[in-house]
PDB file of N, CA and C in Angstrom:
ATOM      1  N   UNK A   1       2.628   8.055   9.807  1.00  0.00           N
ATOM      2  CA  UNK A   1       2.184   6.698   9.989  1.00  0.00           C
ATOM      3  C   UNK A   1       2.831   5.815   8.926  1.00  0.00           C
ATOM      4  N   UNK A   2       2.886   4.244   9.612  1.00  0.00           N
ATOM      5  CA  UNK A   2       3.670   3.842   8.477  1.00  0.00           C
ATOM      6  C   UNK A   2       2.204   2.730   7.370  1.00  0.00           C
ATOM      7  N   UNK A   3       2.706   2.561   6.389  1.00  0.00           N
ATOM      8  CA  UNK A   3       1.777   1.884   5.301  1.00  0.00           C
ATOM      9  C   UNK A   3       2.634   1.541   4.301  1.00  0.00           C
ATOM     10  N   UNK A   4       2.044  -0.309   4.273  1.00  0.00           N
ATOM     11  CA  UNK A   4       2.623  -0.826   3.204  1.00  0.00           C
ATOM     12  C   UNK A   4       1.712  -1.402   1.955  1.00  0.00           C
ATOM     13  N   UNK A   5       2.213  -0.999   1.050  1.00  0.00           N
ATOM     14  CA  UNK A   5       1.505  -1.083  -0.394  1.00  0.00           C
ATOM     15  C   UNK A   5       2.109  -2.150  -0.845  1.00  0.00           C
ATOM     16  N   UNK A   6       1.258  -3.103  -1.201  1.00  0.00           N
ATOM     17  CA  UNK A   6       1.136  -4.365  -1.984  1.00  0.00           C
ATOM     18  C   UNK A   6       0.698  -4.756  -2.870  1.00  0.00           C
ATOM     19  N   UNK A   7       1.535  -4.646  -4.679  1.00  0.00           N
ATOM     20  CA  UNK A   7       0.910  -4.203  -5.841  1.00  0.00           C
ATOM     21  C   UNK A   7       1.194  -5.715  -6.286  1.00  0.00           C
ATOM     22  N   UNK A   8       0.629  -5.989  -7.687  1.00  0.00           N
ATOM     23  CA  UNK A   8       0.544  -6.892  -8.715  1.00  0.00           C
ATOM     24  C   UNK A   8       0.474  -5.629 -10.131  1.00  0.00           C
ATOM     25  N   UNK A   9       1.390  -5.845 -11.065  1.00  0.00           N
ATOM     26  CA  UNK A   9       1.401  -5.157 -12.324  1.00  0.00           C
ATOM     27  C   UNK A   9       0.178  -5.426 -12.977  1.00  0.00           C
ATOM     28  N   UNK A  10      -0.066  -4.981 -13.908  1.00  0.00           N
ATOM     29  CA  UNK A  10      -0.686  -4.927 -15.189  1.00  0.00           C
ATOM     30  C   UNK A  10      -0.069  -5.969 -16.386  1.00  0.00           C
ATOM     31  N   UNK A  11      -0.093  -6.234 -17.423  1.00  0.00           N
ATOM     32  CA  UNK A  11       0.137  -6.906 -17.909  1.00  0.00           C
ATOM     33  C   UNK A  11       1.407  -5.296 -19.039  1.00  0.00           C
ATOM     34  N   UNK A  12       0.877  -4.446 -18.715  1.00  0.00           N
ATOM     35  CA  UNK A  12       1.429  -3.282 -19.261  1.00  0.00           C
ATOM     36  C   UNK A  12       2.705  -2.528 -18.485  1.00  0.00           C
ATOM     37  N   UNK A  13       2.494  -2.517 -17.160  1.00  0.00           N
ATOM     38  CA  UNK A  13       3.276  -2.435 -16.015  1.00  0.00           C
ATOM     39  C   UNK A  13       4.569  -3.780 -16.011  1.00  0.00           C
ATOM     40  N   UNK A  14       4.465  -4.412 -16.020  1.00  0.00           N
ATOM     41  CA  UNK A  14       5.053  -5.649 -16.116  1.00  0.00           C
ATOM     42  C   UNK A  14       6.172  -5.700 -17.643  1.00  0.00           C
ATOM     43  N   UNK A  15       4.976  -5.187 -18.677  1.00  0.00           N
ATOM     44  CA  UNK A  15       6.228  -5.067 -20.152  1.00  0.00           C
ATOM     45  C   UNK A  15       6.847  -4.056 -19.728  1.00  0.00           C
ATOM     46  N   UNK A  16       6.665  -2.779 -19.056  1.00  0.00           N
ATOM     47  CA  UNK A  16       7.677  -1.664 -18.932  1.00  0.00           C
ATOM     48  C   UNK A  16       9.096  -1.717 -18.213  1.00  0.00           C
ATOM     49  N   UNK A  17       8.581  -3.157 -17.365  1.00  0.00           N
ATOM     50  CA  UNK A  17       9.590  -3.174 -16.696  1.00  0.00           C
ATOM     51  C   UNK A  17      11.226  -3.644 -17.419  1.00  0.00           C
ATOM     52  N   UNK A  18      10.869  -4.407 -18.791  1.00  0.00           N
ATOM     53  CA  UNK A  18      12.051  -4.540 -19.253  1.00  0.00           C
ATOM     54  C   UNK A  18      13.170  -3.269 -19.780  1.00  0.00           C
ATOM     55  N   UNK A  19      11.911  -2.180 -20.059  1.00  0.00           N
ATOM     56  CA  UNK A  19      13.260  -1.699 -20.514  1.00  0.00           C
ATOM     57  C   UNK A  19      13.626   0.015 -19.213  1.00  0.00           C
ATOM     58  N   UNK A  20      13.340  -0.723 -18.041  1.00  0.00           N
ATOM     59  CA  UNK A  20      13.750  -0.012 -16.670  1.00  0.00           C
ATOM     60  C   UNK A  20      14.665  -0.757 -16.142  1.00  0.00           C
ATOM     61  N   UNK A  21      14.842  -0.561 -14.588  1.00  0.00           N
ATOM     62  CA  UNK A  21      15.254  -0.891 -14.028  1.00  0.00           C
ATOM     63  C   UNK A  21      15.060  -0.573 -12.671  1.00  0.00           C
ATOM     64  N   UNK A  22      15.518  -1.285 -11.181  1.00  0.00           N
ATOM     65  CA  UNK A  22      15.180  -1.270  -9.799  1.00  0.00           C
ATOM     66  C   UNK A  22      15.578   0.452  -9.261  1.00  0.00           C
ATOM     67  N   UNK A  23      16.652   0.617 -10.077  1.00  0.00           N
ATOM     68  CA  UNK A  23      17.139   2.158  -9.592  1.00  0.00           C
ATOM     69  C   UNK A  23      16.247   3.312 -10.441  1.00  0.00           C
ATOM     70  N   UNK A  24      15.924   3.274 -11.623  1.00  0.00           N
ATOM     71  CA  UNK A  24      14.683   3.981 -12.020  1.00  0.00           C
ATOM     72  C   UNK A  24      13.641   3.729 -11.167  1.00  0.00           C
ATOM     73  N   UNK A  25      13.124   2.627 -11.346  1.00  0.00           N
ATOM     74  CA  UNK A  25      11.887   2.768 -10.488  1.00  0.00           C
ATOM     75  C   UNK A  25      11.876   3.110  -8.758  1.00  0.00           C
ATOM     76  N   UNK A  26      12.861   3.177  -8.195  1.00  0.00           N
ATOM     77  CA  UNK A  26      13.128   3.258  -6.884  1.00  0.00           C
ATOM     78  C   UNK A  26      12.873   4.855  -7.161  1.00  0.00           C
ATOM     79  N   UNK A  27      13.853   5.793  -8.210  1.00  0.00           N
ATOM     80  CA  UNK A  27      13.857   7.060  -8.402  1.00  0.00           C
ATOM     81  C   UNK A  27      12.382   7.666  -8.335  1.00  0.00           C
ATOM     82  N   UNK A  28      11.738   7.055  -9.236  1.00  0.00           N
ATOM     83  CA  UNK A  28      10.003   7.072  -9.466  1.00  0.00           C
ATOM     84  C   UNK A  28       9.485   7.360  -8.433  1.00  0.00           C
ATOM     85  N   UNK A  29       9.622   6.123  -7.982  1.00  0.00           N
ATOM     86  CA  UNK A  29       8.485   6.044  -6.621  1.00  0.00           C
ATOM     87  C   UNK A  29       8.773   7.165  -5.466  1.00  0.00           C
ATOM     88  N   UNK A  30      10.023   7.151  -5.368  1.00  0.00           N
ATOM     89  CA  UNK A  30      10.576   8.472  -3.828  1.00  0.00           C
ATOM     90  C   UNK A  30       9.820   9.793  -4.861  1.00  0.00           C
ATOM     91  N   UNK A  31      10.306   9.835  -5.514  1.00  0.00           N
ATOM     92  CA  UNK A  31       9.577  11.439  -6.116  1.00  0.00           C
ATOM     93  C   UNK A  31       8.718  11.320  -6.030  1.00  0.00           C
ATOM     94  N   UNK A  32       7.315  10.422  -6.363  1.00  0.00           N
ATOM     95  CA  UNK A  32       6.149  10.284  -6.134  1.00  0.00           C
ATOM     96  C   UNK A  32       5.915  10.914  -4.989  1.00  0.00           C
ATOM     97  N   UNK A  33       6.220   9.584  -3.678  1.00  0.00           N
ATOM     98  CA  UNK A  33       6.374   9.515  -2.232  1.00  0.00           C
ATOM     99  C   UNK A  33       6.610  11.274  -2.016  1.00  0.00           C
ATOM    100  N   UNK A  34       7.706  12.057  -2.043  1.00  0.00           N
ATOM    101  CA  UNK A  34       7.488  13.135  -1.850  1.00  0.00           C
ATOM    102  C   UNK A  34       6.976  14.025  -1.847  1.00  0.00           C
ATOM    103  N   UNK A  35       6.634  13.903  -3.398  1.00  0.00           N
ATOM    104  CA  UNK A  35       5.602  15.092  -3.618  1.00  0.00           C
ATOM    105  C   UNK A  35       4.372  14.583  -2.554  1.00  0.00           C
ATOM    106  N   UNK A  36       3.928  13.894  -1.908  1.00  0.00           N
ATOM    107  CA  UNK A  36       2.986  13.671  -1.242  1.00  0.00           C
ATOM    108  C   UNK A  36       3.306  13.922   0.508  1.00  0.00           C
ATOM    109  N   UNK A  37       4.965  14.563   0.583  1.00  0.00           N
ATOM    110  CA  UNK A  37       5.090  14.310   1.721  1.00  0.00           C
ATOM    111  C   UNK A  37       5.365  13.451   2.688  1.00  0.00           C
ATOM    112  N   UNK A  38       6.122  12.454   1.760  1.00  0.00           N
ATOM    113  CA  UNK A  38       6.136  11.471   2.260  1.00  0.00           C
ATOM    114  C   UNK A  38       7.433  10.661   2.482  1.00  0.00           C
ATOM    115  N   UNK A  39       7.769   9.606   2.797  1.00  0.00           N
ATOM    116  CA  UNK A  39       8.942   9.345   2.688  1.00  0.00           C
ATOM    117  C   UNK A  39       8.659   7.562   2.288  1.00  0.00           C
ATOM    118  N   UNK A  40       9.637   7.189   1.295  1.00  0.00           N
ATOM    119  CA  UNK A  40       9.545   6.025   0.594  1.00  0.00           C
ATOM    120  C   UNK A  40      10.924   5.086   2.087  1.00  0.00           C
ATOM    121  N   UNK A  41      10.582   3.862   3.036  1.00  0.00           N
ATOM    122  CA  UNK A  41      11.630   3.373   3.711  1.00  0.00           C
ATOM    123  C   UNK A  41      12.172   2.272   3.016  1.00  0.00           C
ATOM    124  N   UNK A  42      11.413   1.581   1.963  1.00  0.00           N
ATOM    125  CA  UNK A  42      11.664   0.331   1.571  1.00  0.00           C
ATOM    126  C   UNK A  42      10.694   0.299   0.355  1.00  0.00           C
ATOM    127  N   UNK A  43      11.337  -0.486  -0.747  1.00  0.00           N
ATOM    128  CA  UNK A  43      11.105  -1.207  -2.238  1.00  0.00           C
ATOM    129  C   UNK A  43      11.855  -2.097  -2.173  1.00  0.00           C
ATOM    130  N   UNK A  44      10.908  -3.481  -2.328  1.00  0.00           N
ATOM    131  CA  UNK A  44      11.276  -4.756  -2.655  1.00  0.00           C
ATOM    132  C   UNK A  44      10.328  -5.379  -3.686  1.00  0.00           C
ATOM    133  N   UNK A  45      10.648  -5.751  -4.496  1.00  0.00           N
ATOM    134  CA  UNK A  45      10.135  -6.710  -6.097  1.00  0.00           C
ATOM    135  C   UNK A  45       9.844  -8.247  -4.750  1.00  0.00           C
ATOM    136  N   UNK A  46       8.959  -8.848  -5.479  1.00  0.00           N
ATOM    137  CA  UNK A  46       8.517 -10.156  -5.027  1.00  0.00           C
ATOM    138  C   UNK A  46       8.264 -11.205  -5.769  1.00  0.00           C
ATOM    139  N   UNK A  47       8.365 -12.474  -5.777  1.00  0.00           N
ATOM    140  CA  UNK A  47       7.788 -13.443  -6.458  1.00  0.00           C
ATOM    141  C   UNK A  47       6.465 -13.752  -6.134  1.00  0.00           C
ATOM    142  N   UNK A  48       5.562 -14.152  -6.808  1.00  0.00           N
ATOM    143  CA  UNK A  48       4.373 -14.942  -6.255  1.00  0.00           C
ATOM    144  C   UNK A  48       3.068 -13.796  -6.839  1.00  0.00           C
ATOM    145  N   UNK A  49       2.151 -13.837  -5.969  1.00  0.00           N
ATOM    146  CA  UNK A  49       0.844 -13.353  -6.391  1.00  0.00           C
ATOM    147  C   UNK A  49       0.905 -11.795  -6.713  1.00  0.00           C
ATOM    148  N   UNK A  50       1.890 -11.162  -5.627  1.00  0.00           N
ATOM    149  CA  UNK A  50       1.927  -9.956  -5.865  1.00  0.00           C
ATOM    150  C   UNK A  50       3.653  -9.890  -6.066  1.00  0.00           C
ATOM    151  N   UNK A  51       3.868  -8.548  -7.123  1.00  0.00           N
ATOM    152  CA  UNK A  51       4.816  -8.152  -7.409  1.00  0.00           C
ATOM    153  C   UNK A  51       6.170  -7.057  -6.578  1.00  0.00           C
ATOM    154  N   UNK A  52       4.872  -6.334  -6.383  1.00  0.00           N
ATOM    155  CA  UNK A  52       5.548  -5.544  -5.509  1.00  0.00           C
ATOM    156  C   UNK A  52       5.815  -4.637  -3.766  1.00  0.00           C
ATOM    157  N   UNK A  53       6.422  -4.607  -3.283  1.00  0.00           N
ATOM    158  CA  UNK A  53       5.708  -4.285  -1.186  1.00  0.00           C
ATOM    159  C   UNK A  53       6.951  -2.943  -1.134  1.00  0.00           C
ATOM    160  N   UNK A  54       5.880  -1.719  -0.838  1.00  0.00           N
ATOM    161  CA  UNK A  54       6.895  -1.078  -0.752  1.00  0.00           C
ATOM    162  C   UNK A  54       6.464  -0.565   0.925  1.00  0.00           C
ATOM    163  N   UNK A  55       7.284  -0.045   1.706  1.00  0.00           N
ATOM    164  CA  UNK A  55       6.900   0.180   2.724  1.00  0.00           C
ATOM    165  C   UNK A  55       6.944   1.875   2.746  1.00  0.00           C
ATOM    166  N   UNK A  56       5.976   2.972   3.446  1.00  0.00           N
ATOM    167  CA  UNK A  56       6.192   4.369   3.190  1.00  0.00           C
ATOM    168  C   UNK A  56       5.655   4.299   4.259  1.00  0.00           C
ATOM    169  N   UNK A  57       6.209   5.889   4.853  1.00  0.00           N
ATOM    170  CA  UNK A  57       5.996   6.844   5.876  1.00  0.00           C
ATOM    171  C   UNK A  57       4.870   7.968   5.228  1.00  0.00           C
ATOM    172  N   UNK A  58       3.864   8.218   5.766  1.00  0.00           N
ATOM    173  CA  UNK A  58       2.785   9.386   4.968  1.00  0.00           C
ATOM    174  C   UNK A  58       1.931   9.869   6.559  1.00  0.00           C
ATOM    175  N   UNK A  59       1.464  10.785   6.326  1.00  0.00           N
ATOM    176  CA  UNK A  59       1.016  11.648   7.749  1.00  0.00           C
ATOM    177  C   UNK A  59      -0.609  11.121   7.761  1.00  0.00           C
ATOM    178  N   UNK A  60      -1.096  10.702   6.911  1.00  0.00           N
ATOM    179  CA  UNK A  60      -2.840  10.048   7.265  1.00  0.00           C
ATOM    180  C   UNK A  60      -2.782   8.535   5.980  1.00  0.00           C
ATOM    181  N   UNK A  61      -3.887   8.149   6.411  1.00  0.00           N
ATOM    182  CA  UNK A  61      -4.100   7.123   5.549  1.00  0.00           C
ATOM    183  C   UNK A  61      -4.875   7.474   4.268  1.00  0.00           C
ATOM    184  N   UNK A  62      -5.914   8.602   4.252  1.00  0.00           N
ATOM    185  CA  UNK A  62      -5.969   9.490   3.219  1.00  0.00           C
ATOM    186  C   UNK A  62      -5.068  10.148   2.166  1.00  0.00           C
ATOM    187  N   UNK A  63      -3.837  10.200   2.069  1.00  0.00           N
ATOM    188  CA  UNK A  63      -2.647  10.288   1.647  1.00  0.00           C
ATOM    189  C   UNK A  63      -2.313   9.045   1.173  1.00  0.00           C
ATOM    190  N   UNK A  64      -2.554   7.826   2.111  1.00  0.00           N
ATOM    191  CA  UNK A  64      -2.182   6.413   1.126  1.00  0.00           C
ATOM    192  C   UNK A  64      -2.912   6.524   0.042  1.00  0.00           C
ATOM    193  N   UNK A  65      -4.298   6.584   0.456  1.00  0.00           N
ATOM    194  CA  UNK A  65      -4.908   6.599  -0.696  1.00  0.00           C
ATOM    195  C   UNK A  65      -5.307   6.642  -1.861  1.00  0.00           C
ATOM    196  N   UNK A  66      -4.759   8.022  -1.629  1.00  0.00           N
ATOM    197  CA  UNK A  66      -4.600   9.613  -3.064  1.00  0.00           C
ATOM    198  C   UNK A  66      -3.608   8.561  -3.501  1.00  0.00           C
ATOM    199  N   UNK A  67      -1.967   8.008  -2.774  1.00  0.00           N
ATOM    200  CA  UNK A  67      -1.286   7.748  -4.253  1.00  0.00           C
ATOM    201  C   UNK A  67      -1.362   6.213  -4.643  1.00  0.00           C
ATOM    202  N   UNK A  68      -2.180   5.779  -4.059  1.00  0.00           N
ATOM    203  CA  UNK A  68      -2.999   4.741  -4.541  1.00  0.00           C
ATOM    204  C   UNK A  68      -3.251   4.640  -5.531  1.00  0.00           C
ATOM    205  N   UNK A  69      -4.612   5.944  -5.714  1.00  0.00           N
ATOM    206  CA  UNK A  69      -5.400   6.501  -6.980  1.00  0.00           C
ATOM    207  C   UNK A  69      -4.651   6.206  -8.197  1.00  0.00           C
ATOM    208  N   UNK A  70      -3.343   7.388  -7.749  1.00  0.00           N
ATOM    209  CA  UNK A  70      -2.576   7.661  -8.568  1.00  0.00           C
ATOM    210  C   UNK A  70      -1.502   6.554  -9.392  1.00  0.00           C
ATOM    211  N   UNK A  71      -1.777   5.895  -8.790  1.00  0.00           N
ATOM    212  CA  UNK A  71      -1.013   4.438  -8.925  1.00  0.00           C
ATOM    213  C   UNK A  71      -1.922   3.812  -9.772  1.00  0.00           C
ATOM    214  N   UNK A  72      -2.725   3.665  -9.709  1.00  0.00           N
ATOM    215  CA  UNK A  72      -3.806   2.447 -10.598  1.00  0.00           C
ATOM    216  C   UNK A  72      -4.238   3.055 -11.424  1.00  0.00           C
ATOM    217  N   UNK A  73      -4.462   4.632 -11.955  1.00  0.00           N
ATOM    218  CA  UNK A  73      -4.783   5.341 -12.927  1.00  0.00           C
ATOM    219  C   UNK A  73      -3.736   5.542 -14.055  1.00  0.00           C
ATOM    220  N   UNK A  74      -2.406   4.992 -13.813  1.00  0.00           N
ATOM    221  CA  UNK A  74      -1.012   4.867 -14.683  1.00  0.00           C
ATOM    222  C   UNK A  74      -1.307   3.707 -15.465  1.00  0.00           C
ATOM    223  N   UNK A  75      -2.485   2.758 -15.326  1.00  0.00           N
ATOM    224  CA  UNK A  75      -2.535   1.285 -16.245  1.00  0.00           C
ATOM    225  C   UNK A  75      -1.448   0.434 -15.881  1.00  0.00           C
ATOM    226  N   UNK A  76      -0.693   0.925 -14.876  1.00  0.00           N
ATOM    227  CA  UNK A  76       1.029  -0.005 -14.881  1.00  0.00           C
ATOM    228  C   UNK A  76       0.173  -1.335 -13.324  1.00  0.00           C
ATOM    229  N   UNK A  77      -0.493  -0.887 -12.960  1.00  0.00           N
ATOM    230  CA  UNK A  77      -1.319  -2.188 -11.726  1.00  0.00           C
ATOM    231  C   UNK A  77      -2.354  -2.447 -11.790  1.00  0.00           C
ATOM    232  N   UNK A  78      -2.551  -3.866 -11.456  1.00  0.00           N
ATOM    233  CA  UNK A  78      -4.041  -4.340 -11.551  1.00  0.00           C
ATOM    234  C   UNK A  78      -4.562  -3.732 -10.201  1.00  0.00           C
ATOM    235  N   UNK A  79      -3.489  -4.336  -8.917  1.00  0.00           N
ATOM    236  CA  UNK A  79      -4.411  -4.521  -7.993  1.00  0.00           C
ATOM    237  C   UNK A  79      -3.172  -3.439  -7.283  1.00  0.00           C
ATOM    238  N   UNK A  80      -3.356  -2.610  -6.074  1.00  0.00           N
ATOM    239  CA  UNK A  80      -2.536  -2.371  -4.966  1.00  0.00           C
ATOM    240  C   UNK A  80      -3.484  -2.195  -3.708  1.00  0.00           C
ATOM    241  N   UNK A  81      -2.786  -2.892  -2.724  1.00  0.00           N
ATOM    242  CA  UNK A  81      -3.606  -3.331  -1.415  1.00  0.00           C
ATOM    243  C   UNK A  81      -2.800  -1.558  -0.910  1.00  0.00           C
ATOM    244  N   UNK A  82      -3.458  -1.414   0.283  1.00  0.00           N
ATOM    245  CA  UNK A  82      -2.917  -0.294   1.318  1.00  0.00           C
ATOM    246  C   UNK A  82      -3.221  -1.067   2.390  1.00  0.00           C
ATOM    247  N   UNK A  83      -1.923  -1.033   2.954  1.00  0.00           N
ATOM    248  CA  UNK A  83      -2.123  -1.907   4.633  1.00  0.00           C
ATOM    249  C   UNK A  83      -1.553  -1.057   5.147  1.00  0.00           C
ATOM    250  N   UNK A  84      -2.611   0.094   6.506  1.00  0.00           N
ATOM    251  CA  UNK A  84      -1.381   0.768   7.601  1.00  0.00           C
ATOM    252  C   UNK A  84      -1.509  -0.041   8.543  1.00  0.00           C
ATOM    253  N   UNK A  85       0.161   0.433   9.634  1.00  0.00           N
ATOM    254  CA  UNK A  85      -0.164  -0.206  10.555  1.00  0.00           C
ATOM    255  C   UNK A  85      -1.056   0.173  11.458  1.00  0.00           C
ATOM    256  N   UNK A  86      -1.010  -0.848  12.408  1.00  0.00           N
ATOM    257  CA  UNK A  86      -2.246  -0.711  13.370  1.00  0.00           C
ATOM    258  C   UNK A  86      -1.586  -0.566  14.718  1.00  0.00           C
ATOM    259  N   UNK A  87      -1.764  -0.021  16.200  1.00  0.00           N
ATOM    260  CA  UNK A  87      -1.549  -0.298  17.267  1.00  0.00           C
ATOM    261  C   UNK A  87      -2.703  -1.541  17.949  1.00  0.00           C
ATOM    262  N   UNK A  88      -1.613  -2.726  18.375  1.00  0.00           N
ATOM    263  CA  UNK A  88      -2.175  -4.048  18.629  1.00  0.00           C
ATOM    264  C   UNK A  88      -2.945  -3.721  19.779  1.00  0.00           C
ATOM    265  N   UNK A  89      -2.297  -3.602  20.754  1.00  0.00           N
ATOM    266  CA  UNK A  89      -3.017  -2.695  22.424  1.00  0.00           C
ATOM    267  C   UNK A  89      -3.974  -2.027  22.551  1.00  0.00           C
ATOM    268  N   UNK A  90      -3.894  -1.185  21.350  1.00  0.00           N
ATOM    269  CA  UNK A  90      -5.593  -0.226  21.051  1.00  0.00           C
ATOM    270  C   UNK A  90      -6.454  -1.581  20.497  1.00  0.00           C
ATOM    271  N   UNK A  91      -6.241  -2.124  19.700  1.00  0.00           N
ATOM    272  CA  UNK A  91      -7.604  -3.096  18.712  1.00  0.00           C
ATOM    273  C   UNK A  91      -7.954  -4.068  19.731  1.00  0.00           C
ATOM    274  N   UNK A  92      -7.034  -4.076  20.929  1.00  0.00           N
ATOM    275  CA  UNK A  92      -7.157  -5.403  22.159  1.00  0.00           C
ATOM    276  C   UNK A  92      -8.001  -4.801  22.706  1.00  0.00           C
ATOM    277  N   UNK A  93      -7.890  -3.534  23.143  1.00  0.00           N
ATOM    278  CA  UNK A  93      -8.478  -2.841  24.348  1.00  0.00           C
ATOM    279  C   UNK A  93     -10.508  -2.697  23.749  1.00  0.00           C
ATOM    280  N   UNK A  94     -10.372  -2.008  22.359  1.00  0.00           N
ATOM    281  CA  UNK A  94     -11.554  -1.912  21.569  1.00  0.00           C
ATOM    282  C   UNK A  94     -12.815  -3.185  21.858  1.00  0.00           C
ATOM    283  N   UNK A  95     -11.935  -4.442  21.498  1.00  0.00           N
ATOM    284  CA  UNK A  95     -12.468  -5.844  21.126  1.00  0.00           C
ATOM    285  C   UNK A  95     -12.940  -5.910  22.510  1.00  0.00           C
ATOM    286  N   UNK A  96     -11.563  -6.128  23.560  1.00  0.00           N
ATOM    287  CA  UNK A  96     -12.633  -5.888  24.850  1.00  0.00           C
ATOM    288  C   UNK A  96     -14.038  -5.140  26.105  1.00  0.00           C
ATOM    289  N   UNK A  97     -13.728  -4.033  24.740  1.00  0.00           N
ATOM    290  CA  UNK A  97     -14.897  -2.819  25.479  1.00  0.00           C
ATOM    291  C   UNK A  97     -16.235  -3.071  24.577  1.00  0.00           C
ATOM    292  N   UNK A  98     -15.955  -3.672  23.085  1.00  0.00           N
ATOM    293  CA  UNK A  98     -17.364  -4.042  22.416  1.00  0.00           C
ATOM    294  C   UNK A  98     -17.833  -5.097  23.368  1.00  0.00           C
ATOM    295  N   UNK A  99     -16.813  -6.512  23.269  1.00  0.00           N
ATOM    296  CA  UNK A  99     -17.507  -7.565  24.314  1.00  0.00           C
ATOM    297  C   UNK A  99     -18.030  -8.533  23.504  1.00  0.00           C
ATOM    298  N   UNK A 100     -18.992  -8.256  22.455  1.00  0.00           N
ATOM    299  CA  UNK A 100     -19.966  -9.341  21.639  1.00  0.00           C
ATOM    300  C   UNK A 100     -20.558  -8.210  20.448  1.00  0.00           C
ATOM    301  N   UNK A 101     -20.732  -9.272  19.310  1.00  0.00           N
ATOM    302  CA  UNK A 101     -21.299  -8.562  18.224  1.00  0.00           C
ATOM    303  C   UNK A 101     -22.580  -9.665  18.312  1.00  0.00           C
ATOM    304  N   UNK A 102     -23.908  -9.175  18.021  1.00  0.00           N
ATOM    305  CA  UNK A 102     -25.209  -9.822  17.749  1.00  0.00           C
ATOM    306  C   UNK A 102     -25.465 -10.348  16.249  1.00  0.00           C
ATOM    307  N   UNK A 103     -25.332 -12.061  15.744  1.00  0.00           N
ATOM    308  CA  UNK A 103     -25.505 -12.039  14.859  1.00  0.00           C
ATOM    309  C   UNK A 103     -26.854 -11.417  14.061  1.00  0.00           C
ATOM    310  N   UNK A 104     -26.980 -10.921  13.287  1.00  0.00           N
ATOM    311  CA  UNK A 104     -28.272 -11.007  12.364  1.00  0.00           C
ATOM    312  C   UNK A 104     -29.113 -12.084  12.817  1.00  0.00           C
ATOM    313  N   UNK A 105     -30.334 -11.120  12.938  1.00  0.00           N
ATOM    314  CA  UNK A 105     -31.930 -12.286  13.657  1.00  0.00           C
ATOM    315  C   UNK A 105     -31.350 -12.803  15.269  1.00  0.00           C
ATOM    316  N   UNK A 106     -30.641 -12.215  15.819  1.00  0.00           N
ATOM    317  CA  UNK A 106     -30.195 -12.663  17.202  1.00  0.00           C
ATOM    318  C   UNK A 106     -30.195 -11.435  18.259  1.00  0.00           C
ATOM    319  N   UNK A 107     -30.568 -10.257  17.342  1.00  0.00           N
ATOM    320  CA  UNK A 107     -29.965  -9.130  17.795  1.00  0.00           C
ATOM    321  C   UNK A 107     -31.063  -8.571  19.436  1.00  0.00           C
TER     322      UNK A 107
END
C-alpha cells in the first residue's frame, strides 16, 4: 500500500541538517524503509508548515506506523502525519450504504 508521511523537524532535527545532506538523508531513510520491508518511491524537502513528504510503499498501515514511532522517538520531528491512500469508489460506495449519520439528541 502506498503512504505518505508528512514531517515538520524538531528544532534539533532541523540543526542536524546542516551538517548532512539530501543524499545522506535519502541513504537514511531507504535503509530505514527497508528494514521494514518497504520501499522508499519519493523524498522531497518542502517549504512552509511542514518540512518534509516522503512517499513509501509498506504492506499494512501498521507498518506506517511502527516507523512513525520510530521517527518521533529520534527527537529529529515534532510532528509526522501518516496519510495512506484510500480507494475513492470504496469510501463512495460506504457513504452511500450508511445513508445518514444521527446527530447527538436526534438519534
Amino acid at each position: 500500500m502506498k503512504v505518505f508521511f508528512l514531517g515538520g523537524y524538531s528544532e534539533k532535527g532541523r540543526a542536524g541538517l546542516l551538517d548532512s545532506s539530501y543524499e545522506a538523508r535519502l541513504t537514511a531513510v531507504t535503509a530505514m524503509v527497508e528494514r521494514a520491508c518497504g520501499k522508499l518511491t519519493s523524498l522531497s524537502y518542502l517549504q512552509g508548515k511542514y518540512d518534509v513528504i516522503a512517499e513509501v510503499e509498506v504492506d499494512c498501515v501498521e507498518t506506517a506506523v511502527g516507523i512513525r514511532e520510530v521517527m518521533l522517538l529520534s527527537g529529529a520531528w515534532n510532528e509526522i502525519l501518516v496519510m495512506p491512500e484510500f480507494d475513492l469508489d470504496k469510501a463512495v460506495a460506504a457513504a452511500k450504504a450508511v445513508g445518514t449519520y444521527a446527530m447527538p439528541g436526534e438519534e
